[in-house]
PDB file of N, CA and C in Angstrom:
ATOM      1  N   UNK A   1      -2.368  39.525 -18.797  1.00  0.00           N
ATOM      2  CA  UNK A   1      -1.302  39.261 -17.853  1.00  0.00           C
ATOM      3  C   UNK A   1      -1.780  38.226 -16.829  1.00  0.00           C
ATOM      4  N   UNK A   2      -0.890  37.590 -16.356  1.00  0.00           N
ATOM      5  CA  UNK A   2      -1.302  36.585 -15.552  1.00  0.00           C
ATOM      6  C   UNK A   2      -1.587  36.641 -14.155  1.00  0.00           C
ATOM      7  N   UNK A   3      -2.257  36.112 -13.413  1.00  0.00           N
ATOM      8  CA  UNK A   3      -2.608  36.817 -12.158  1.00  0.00           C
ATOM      9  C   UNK A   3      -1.134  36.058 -10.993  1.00  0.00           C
ATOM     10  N   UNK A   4      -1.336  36.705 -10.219  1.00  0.00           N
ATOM     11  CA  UNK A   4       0.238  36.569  -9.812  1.00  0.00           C
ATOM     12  C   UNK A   4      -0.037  34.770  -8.818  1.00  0.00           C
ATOM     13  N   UNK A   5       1.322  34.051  -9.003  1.00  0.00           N
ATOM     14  CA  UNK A   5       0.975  32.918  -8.569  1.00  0.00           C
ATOM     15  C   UNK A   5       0.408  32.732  -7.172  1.00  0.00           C
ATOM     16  N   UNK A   6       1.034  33.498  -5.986  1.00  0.00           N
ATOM     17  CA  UNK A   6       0.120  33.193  -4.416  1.00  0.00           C
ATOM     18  C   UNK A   6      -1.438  33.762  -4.672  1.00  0.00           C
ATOM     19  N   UNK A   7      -1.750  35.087  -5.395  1.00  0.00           N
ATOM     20  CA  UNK A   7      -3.223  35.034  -5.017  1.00  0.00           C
ATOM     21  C   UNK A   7      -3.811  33.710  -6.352  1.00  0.00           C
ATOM     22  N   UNK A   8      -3.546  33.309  -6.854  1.00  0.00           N
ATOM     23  CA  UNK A   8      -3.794  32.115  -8.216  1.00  0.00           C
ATOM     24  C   UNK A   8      -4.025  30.639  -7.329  1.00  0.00           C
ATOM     25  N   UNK A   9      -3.429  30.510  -5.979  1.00  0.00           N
ATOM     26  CA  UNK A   9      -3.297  29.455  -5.309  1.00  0.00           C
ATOM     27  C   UNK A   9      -4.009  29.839  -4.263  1.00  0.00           C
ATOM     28  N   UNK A  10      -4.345  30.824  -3.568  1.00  0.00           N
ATOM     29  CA  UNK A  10      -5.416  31.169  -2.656  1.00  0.00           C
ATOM     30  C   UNK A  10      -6.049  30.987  -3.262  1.00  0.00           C
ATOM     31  N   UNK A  11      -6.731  31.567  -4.135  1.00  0.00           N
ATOM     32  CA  UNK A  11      -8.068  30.911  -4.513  1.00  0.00           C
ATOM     33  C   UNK A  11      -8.478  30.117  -5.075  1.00  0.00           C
ATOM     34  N   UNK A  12      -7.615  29.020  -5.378  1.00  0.00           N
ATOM     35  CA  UNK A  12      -7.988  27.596  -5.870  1.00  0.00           C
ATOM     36  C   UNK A  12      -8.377  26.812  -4.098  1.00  0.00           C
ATOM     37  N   UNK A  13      -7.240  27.197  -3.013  1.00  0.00           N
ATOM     38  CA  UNK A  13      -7.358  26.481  -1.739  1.00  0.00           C
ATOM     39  C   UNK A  13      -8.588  27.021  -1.850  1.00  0.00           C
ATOM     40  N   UNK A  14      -9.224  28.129  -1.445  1.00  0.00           N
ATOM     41  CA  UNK A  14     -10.578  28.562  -0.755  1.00  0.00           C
ATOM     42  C   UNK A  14     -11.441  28.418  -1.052  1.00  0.00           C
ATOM     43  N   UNK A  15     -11.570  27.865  -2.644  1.00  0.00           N
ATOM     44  CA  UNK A  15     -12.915  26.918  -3.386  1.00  0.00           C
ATOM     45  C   UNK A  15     -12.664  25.807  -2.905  1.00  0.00           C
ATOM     46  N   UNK A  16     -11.220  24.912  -2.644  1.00  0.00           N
ATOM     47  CA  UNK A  16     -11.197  23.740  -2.444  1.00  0.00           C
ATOM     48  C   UNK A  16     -11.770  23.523  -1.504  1.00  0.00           C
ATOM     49  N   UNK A  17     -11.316  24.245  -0.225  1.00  0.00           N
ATOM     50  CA  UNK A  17     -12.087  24.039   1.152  1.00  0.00           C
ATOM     51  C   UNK A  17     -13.418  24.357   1.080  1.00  0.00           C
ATOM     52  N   UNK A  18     -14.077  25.121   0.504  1.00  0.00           N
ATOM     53  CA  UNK A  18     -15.255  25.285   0.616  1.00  0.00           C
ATOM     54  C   UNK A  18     -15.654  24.231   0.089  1.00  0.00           C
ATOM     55  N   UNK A  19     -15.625  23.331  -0.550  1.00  0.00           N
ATOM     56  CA  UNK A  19     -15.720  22.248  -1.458  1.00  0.00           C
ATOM     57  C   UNK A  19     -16.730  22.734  -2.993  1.00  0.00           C
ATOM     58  N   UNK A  20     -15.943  23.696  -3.638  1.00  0.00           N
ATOM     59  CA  UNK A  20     -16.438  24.116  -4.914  1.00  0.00           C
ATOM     60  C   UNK A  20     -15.115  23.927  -6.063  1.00  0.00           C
ATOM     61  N   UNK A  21     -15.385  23.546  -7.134  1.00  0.00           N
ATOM     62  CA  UNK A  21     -14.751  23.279  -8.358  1.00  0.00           C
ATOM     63  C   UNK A  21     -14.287  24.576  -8.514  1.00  0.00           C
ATOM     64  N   UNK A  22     -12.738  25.128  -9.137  1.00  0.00           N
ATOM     65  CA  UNK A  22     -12.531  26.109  -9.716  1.00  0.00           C
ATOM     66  C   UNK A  22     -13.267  26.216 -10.808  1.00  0.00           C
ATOM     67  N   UNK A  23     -13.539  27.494 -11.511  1.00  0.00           N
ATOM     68  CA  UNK A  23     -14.441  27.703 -12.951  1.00  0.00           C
ATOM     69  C   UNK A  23     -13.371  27.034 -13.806  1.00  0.00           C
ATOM     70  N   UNK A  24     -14.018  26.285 -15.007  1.00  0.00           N
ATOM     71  CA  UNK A  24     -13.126  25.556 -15.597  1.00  0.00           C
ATOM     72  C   UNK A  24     -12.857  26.051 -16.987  1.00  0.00           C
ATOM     73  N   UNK A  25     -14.397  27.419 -16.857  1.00  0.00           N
ATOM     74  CA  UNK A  25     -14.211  28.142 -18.335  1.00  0.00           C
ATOM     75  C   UNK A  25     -13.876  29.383 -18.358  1.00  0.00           C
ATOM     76  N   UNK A  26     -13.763  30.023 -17.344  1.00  0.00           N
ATOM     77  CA  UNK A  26     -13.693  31.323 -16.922  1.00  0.00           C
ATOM     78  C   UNK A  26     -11.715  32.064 -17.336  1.00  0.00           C
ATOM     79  N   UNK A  27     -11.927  32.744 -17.686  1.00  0.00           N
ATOM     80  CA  UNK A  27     -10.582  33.309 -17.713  1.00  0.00           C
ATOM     81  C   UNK A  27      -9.622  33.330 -16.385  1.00  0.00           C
ATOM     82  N   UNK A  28     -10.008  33.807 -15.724  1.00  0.00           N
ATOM     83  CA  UNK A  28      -9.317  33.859 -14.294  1.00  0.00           C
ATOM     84  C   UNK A  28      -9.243  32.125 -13.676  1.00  0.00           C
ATOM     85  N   UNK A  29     -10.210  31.427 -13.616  1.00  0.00           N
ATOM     86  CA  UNK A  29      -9.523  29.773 -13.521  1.00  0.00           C
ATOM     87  C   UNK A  29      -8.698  29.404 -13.984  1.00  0.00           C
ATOM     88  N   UNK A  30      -8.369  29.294 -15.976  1.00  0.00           N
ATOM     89  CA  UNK A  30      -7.608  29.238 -16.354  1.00  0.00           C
ATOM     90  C   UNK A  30      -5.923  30.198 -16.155  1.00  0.00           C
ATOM     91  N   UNK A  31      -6.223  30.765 -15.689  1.00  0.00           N
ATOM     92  CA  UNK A  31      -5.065  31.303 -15.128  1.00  0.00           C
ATOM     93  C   UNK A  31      -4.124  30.875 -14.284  1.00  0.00           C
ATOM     94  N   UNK A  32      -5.480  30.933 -13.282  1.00  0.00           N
ATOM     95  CA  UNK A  32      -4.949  30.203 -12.009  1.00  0.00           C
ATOM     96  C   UNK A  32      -4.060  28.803 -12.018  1.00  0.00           C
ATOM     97  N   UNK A  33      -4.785  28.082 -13.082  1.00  0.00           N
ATOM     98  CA  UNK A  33      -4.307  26.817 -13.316  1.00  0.00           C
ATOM     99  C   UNK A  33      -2.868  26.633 -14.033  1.00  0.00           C
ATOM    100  N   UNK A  34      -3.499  27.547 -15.293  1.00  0.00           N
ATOM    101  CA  UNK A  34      -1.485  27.821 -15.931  1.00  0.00           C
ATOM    102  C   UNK A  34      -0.800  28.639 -15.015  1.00  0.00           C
ATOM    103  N   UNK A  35      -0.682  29.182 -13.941  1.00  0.00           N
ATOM    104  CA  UNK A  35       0.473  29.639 -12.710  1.00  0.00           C
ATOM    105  C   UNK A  35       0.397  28.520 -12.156  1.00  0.00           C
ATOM    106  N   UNK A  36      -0.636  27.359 -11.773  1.00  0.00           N
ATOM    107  CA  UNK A  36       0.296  26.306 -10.591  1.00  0.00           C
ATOM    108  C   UNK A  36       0.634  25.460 -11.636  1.00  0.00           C
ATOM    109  N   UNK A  37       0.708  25.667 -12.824  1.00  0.00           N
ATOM    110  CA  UNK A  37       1.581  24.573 -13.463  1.00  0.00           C
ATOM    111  C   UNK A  37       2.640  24.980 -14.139  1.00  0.00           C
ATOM    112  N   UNK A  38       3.040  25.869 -13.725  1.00  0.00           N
ATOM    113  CA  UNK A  38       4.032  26.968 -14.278  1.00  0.00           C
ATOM    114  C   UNK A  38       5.018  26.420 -12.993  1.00  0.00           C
ATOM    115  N   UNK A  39       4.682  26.972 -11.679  1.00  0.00           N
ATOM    116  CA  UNK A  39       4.914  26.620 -10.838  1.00  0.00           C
ATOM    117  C   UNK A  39       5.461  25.385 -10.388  1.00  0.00           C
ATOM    118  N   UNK A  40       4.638  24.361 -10.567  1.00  0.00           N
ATOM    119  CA  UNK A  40       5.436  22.622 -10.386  1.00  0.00           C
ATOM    120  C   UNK A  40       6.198  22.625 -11.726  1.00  0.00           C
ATOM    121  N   UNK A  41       6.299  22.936 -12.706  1.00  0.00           N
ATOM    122  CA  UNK A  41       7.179  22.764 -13.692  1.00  0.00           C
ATOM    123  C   UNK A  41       8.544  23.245 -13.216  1.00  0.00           C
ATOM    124  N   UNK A  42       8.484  24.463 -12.881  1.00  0.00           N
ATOM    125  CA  UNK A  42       9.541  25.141 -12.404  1.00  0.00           C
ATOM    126  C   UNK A  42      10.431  24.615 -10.797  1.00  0.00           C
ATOM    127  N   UNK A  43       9.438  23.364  -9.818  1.00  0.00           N
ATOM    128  CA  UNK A  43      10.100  23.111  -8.876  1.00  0.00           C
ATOM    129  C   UNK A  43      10.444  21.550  -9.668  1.00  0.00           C
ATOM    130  N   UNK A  44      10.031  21.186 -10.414  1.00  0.00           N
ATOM    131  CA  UNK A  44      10.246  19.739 -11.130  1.00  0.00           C
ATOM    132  C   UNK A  44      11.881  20.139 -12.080  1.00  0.00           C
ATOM    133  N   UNK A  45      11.799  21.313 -12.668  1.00  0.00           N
ATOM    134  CA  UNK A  45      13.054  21.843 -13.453  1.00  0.00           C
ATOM    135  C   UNK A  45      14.290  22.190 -12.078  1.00  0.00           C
ATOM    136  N   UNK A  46      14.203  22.536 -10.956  1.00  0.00           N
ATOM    137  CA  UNK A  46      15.205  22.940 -10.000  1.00  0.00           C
ATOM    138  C   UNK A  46      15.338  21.827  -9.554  1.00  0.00           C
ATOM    139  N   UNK A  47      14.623  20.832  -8.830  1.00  0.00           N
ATOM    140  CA  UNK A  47      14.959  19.175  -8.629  1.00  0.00           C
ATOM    141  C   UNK A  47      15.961  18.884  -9.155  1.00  0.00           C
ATOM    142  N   UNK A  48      15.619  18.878 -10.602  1.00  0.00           N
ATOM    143  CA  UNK A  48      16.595  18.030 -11.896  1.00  0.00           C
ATOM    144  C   UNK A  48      18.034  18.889 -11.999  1.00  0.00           C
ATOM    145  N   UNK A  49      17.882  20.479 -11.602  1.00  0.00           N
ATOM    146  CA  UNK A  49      19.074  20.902 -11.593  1.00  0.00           C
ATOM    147  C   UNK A  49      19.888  20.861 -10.382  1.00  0.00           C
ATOM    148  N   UNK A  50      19.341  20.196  -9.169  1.00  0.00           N
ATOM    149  CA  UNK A  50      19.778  20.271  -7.772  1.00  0.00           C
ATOM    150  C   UNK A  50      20.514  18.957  -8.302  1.00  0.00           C
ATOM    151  N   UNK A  51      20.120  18.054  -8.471  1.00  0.00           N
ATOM    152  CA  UNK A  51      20.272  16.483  -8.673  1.00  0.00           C
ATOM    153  C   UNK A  51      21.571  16.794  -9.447  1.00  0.00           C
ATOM    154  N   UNK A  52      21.562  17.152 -10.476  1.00  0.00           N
ATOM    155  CA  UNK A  52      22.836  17.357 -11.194  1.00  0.00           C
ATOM    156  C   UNK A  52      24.063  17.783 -10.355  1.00  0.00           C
ATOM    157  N   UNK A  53      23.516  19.452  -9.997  1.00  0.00           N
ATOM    158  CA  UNK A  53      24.934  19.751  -9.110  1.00  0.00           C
ATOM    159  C   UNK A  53      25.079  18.967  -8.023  1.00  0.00           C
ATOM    160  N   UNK A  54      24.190  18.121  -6.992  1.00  0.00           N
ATOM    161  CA  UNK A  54      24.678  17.520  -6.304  1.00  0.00           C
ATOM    162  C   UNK A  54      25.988  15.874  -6.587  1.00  0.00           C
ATOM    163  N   UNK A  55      25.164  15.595  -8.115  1.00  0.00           N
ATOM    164  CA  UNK A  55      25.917  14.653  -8.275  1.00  0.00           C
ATOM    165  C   UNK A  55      27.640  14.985  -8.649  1.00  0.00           C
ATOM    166  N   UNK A  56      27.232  16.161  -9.484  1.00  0.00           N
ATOM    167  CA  UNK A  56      28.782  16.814 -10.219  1.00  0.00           C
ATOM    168  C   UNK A  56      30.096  16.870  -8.623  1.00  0.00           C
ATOM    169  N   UNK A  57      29.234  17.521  -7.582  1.00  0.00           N
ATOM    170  CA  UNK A  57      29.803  17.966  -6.188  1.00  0.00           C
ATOM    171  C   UNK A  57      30.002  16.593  -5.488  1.00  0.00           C
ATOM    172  N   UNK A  58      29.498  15.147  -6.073  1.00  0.00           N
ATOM    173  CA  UNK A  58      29.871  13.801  -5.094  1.00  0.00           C
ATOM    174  C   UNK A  58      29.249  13.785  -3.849  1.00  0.00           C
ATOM    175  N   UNK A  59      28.008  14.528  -3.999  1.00  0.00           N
ATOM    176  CA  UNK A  59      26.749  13.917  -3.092  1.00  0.00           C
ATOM    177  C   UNK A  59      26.658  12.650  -2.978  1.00  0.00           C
ATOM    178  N   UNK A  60      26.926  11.849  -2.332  1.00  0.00           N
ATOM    179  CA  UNK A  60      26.166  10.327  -1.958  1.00  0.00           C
ATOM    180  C   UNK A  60      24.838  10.018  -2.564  1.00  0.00           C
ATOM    181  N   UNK A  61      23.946  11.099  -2.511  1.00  0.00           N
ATOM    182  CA  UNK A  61      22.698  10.577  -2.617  1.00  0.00           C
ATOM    183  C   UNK A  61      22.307  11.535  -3.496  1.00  0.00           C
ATOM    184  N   UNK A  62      22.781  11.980  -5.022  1.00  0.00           N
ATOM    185  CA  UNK A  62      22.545  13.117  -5.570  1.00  0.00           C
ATOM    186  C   UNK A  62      20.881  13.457  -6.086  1.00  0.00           C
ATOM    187  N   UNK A  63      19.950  12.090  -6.614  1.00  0.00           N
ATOM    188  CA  UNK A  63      18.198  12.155  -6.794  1.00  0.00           C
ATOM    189  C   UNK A  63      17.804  12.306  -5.564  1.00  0.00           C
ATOM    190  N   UNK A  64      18.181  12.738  -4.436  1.00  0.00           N
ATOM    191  CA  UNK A  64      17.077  12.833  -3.616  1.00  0.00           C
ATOM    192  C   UNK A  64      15.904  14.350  -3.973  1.00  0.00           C
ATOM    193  N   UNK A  65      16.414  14.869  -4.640  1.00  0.00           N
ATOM    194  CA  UNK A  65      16.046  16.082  -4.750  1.00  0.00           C
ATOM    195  C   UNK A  65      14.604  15.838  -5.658  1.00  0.00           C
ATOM    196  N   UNK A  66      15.370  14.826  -6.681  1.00  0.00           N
ATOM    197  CA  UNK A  66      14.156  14.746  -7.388  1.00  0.00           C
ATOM    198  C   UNK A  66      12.987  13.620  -7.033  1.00  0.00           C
ATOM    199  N   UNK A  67      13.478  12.408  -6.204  1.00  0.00           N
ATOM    200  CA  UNK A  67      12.990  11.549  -5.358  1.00  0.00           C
ATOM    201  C   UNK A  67      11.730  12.252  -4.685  1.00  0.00           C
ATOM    202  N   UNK A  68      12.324  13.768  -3.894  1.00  0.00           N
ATOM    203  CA  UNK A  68      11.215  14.107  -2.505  1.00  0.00           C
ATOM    204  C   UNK A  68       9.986  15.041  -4.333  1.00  0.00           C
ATOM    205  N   UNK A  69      10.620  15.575  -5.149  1.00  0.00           N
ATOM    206  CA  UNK A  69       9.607  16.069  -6.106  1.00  0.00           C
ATOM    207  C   UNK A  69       8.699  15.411  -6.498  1.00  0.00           C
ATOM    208  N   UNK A  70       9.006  14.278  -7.187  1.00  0.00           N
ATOM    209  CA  UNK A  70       8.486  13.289  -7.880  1.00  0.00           C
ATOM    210  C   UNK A  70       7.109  12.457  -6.712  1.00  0.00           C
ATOM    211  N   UNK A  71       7.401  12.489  -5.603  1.00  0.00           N
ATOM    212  CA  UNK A  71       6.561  11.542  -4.412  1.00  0.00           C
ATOM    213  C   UNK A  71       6.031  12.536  -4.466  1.00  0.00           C
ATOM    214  N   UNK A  72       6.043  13.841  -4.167  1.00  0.00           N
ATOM    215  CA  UNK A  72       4.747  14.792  -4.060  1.00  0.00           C
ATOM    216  C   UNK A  72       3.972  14.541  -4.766  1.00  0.00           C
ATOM    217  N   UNK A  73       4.354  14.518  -6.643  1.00  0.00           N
ATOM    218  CA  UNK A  73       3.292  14.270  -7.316  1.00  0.00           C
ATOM    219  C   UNK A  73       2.544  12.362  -7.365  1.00  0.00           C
ATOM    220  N   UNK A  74       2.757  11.771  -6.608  1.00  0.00           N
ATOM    221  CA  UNK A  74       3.109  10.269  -6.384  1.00  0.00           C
ATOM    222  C   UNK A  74       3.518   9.629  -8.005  1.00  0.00           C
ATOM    223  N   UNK A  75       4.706  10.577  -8.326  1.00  0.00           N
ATOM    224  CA  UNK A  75       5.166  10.172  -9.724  1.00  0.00           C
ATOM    225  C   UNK A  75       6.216   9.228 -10.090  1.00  0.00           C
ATOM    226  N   UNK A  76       6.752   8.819  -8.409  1.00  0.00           N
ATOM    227  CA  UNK A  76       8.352   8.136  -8.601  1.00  0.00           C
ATOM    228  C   UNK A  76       7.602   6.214  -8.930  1.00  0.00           C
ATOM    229  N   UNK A  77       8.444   6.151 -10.247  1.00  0.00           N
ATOM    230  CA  UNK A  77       8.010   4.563 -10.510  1.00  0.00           C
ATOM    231  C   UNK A  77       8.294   3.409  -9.556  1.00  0.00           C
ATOM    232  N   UNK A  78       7.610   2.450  -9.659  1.00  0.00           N
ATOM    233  CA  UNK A  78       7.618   1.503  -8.204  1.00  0.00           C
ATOM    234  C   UNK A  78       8.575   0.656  -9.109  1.00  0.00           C
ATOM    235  N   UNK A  79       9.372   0.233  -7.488  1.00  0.00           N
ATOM    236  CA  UNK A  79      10.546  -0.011  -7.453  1.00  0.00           C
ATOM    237  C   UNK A  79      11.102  -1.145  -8.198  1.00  0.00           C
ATOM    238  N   UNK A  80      10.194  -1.839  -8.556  1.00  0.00           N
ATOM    239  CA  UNK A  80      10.926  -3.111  -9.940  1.00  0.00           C
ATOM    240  C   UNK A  80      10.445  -2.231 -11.298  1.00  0.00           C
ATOM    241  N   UNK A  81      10.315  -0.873 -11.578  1.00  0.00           N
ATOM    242  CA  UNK A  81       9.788  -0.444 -12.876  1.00  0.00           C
ATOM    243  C   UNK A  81      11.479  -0.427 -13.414  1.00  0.00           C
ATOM    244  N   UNK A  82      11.347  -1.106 -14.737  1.00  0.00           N
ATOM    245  CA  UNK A  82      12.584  -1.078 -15.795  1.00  0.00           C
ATOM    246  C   UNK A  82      12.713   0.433 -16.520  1.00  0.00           C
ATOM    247  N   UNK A  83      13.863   1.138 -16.753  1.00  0.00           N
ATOM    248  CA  UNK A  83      13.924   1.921 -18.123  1.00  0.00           C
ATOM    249  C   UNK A  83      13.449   1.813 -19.056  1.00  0.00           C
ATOM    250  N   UNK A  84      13.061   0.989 -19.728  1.00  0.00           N
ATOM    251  CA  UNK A  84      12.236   1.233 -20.717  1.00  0.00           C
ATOM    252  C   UNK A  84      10.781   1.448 -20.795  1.00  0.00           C
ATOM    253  N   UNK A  85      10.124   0.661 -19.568  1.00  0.00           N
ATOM    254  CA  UNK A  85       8.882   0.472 -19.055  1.00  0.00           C
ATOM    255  C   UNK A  85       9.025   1.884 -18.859  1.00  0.00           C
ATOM    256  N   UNK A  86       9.244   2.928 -18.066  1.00  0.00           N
ATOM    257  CA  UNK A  86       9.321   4.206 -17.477  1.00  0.00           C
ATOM    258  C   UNK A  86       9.235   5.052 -18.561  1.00  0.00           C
ATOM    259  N   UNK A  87       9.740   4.998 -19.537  1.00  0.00           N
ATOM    260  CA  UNK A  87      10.405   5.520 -21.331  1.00  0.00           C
ATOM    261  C   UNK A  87       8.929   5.376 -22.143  1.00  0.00           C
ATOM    262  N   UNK A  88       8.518   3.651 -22.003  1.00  0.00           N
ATOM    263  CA  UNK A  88       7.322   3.884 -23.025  1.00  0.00           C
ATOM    264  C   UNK A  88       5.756   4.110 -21.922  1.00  0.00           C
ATOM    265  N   UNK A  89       6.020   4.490 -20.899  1.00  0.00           N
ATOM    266  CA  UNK A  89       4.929   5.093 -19.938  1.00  0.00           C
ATOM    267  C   UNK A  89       4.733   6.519 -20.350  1.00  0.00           C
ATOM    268  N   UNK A  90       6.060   7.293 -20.618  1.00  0.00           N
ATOM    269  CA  UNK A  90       6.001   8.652 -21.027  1.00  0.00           C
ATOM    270  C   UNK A  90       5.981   8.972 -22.274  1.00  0.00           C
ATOM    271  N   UNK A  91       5.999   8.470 -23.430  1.00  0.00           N
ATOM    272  CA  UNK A  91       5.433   8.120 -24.754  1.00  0.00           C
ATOM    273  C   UNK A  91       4.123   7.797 -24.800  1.00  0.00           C
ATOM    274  N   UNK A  92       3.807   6.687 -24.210  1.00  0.00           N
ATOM    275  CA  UNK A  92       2.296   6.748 -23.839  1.00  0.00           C
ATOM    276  C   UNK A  92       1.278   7.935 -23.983  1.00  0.00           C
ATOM    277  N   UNK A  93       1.947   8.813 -22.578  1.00  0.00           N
ATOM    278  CA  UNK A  93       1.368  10.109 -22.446  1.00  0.00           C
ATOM    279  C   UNK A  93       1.663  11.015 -23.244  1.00  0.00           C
ATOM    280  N   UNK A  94       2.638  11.150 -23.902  1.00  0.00           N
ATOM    281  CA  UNK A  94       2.353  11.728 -24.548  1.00  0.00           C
ATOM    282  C   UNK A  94       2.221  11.948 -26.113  1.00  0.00           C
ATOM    283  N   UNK A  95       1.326  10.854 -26.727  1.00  0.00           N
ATOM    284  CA  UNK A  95       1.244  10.587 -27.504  1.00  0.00           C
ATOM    285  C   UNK A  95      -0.578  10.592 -27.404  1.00  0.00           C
ATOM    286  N   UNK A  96      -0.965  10.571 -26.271  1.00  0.00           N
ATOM    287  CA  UNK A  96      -2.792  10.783 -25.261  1.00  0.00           C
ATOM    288  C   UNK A  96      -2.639  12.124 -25.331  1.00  0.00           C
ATOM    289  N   UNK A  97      -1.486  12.682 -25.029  1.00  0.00           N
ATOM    290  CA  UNK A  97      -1.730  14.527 -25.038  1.00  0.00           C
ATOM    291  C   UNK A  97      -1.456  14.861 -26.642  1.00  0.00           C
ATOM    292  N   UNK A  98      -1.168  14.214 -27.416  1.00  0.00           N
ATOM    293  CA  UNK A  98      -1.081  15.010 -28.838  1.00  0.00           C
ATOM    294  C   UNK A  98       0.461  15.403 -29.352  1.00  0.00           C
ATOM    295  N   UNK A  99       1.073  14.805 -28.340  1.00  0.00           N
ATOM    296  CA  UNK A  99       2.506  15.219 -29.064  1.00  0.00           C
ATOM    297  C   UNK A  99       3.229  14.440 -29.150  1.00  0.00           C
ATOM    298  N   UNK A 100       2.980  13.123 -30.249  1.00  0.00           N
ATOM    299  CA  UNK A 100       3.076  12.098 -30.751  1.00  0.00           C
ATOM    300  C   UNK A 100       5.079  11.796 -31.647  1.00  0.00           C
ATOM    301  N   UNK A 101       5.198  12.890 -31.876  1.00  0.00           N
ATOM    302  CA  UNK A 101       6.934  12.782 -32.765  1.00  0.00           C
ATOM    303  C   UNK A 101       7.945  12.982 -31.339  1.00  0.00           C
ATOM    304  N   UNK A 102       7.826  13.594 -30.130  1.00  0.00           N
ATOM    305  CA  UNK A 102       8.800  13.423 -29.211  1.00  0.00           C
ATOM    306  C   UNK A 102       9.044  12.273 -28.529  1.00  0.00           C
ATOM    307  N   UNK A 103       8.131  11.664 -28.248  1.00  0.00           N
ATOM    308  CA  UNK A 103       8.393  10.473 -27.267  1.00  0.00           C
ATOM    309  C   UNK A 103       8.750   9.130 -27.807  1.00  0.00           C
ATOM    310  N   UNK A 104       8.422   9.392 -29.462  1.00  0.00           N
ATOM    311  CA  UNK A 104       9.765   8.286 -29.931  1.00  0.00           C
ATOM    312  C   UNK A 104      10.526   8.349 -30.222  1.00  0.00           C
ATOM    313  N   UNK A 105      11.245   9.665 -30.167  1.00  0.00           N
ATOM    314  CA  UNK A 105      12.435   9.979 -30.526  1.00  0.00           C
ATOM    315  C   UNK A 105      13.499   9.526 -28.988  1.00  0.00           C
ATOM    316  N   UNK A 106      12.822  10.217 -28.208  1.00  0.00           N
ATOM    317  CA  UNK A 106      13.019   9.187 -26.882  1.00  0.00           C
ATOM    318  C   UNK A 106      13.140   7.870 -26.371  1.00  0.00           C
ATOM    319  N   UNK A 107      12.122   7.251 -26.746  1.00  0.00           N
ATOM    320  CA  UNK A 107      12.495   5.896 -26.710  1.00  0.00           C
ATOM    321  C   UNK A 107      13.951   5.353 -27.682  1.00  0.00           C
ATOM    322  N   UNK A 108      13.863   5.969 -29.033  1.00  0.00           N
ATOM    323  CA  UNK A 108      14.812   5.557 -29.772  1.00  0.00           C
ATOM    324  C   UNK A 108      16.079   5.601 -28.945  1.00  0.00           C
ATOM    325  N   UNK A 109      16.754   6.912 -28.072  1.00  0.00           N
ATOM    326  CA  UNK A 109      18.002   6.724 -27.751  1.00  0.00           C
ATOM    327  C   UNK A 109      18.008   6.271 -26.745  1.00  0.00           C
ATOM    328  N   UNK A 110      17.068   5.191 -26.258  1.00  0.00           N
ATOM    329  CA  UNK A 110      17.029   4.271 -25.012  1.00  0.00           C
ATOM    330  C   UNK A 110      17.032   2.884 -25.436  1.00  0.00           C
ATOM    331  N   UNK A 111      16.584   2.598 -26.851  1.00  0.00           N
ATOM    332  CA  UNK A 111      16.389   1.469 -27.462  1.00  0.00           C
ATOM    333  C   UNK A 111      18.176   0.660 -27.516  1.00  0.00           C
TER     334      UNK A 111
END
């Protein structure tokens, strides 16, 4: 079972500050690590669903949601980046992580 996400993030801060590496082989590191990425997945997935209903509702500014997400991770593309450039950046990656048949299927319905 997974250790619950606030104590999973205390103790990644309290190695951080101490200035020690989480264990990188240890069961309980790995834990820790799949809850904070459980975690930003899950505020990266509510962004994208805020963004939506704001746009459906005629928000003015319906990405801000995902705008303020994306700058946390300093993930938002600089500001002359094209669609496609953005498209084969994330093919890129993930084709470096091993999951090589999605991200051209992606590009394809951008092509």
């Amino acid at each position: 079972m997974l250790i619950p996400l606030r104590r999973a993030r205390s103790r990644l801060e309290a190695a951080c500050q101490a200035g020690e590496r989480p264990p990188s082989s240890s069961h309980e590191g790995a834990e820790a690590r799949l809850a904070l990425l459980r975690a930003e997945y899950a505020r990266l997935v509510t962004a994208a669903r805020a963004s939506i209903a704001a746009a459906r509702a005629g928000v003015p500014d319906p990405l801000v949601y995902l705008e303020v997400e994306l700058a946390r991770h300093c993930g938002l593309p600089p500001d002359d980046a094209t669609v496609p450039a953005v498209l084969a950046d994330a093919a890129a990656a993930m084709v470096l992580a091993g999951r090589a048949a999605w991200p051209h299927e992606l590009l394809a319905v951008c092509s």
